[in-house]
C-alpha atoms as a PDB file:
ATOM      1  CA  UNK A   1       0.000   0.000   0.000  1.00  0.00           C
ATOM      2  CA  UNK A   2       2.771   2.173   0.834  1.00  0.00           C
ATOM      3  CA  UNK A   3       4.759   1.838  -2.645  1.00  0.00           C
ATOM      4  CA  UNK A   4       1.156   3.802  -4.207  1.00  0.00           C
ATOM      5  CA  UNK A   5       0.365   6.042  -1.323  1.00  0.00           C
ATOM      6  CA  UNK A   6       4.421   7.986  -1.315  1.00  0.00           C
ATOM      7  CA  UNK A   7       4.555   8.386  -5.175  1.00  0.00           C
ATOM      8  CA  UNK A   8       1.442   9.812  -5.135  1.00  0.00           C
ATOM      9  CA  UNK A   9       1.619  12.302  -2.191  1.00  0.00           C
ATOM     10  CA  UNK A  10       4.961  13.555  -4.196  1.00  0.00           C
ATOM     11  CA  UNK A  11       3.430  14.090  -7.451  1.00  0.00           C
ATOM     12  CA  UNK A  12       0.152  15.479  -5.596  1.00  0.00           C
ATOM     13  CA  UNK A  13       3.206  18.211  -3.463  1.00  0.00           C
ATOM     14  CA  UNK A  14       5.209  18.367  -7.489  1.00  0.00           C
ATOM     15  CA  UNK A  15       1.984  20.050  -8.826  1.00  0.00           C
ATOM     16  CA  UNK A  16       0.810  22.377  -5.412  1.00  0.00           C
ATOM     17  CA  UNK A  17       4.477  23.306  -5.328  1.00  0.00           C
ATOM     18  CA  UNK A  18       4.535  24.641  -9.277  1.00  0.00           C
ATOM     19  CA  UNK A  19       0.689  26.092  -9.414  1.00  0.00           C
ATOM     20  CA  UNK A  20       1.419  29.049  -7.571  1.00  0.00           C
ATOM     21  CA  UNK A  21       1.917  32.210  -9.904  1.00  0.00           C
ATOM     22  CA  UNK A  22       4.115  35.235  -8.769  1.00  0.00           C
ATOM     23  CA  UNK A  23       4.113  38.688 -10.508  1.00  0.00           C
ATOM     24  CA  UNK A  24       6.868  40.165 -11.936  1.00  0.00           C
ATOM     25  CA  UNK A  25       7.022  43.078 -13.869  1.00  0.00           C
ATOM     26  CA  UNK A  26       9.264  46.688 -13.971  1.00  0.00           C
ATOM     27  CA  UNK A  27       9.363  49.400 -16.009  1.00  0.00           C
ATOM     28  CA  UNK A  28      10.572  50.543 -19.568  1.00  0.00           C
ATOM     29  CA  UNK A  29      12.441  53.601 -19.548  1.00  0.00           C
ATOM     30  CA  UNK A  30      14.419  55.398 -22.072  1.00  0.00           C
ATOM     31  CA  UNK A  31      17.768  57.070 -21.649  1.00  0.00           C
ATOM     32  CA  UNK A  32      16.553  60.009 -20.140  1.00  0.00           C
ATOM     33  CA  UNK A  33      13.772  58.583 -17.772  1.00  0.00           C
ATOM     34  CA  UNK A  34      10.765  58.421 -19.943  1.00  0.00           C
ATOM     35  CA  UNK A  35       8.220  55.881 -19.761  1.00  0.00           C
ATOM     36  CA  UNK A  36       8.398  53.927 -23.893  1.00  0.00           C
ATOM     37  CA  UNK A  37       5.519  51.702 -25.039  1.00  0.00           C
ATOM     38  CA  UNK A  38       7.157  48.700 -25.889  1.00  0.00           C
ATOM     39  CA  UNK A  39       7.329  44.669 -26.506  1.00  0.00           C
ATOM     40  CA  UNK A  40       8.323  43.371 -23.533  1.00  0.00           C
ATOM     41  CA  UNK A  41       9.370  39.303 -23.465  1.00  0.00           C
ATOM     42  CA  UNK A  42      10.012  36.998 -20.272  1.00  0.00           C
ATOM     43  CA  UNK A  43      12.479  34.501 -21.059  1.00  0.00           C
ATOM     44  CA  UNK A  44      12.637  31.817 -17.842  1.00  0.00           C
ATOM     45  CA  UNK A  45      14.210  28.087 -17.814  1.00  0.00           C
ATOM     46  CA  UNK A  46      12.444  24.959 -16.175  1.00  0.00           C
ATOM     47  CA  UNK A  47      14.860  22.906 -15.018  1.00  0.00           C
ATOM     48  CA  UNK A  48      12.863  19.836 -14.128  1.00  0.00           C
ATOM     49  CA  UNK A  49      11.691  19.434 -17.898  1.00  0.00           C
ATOM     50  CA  UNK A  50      15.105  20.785 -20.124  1.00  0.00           C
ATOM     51  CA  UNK A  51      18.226  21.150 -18.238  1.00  0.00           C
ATOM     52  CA  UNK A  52      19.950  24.221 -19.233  1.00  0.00           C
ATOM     53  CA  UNK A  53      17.155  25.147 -22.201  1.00  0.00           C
ATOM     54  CA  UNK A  54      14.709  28.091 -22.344  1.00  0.00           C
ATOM     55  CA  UNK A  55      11.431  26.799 -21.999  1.00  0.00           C
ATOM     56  CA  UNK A  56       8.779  29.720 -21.450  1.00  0.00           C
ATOM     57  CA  UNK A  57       8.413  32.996 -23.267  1.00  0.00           C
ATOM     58  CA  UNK A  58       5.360  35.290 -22.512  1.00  0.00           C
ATOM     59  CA  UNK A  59       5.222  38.650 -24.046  1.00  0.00           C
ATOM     60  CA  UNK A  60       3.296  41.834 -22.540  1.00  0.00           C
ATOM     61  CA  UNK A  61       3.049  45.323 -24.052  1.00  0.00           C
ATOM     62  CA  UNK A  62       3.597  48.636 -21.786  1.00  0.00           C
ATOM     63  CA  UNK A  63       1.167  50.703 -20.329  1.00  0.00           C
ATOM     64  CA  UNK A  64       1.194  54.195 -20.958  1.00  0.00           C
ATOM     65  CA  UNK A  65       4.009  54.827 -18.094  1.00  0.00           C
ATOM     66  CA  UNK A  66       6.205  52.218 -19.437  1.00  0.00           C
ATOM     67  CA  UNK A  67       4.577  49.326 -16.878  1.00  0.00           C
ATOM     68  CA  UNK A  68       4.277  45.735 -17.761  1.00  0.00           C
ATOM     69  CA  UNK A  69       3.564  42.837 -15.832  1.00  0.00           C
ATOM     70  CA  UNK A  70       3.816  38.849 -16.185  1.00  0.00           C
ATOM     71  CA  UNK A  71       2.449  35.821 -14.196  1.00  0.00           C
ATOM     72  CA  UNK A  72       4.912  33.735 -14.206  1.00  0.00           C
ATOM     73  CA  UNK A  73       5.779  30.761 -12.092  1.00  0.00           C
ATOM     74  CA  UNK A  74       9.572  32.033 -11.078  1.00  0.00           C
ATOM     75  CA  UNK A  75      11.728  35.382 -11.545  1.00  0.00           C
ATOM     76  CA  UNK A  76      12.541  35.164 -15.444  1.00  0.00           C
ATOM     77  CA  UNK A  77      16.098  34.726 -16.128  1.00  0.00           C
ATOM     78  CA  UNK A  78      16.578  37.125 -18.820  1.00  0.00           C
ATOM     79  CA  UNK A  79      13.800  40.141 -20.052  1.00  0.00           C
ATOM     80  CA  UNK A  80      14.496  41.879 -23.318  1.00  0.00           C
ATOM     81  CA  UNK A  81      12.242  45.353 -24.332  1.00  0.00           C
ATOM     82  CA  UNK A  82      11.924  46.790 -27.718  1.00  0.00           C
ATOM     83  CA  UNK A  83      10.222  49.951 -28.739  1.00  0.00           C
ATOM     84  CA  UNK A  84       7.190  49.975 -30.325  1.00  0.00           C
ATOM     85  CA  UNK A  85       8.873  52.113 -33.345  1.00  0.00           C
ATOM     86  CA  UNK A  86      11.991  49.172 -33.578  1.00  0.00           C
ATOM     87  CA  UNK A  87      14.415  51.829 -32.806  1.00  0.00           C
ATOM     88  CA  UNK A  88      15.497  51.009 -29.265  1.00  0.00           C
ATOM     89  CA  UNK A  89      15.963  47.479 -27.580  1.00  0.00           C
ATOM     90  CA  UNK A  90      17.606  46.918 -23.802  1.00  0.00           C
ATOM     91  CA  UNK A  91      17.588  43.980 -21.730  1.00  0.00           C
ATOM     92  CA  UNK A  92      18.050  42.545 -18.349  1.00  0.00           C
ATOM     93  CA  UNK A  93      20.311  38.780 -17.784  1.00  0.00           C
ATOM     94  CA  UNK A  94      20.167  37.965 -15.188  1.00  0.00           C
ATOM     95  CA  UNK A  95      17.120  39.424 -13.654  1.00  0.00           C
ATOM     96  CA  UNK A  96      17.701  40.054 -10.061  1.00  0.00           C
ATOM     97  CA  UNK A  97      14.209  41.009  -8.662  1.00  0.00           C
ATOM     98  CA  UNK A  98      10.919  40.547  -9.284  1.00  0.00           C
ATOM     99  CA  UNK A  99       9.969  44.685 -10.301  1.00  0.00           C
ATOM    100  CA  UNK A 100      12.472  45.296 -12.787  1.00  0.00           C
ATOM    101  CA  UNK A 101      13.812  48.794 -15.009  1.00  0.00           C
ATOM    102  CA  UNK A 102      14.687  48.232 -18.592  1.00  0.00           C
ATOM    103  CA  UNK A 103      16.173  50.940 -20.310  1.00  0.00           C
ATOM    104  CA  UNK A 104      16.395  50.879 -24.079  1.00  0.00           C
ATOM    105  CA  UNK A 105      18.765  52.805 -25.888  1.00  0.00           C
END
């Protein structure tokens, strides 16, 4: 009875561990301090599928201040912007918090 019950309190504790959803977000900023409209894209690996591969990408446009926000299961490793003209791109890698300031250039 035991050999069922264990594997199946750890996959039950696998899937309550991973369905939690944290925000992350920031701000897009140009060089001077102004809020750009821009494509923002999350970029976050999941180890316990692909070791070492990137395995999520969401992307979110700005508000009008420059604001964007994911829900995403873990801090995304790297976060790129790029101006809604195509003229400016920035990034962050790594990310080190979860409210984050891209500035494109």
């Amino acid at each position: 009875m035991s050999r069922v019950i264990y594997p199946l309190l750890f996959v039950a504790a696998l899937f309550v561990g991973t369905g939690c959803a944290t925000a992350s977000g920031g701000r897009v900023v140009g060089r001077q301090g102004r809020p750009v409209r821009a494509v923002v894209r999350g970029y976050w690996h999941n180890p316990p599928l692909v070791h070492g591969e990137r395995t999520m990408v969401e992307s979110v446009y700005t508000d009008g201040q420059g604001r964007f926000k994911f829900e995403v299961p873990a801090k995304p490793d790297r976060i790129e912007a790029e101006a809604i003209d195509a003229k400016r791109y920035g990034f962050l890698d790594p990310v080190a918090t979860l409210q984050s300031l891209v500035v494109v250039r």
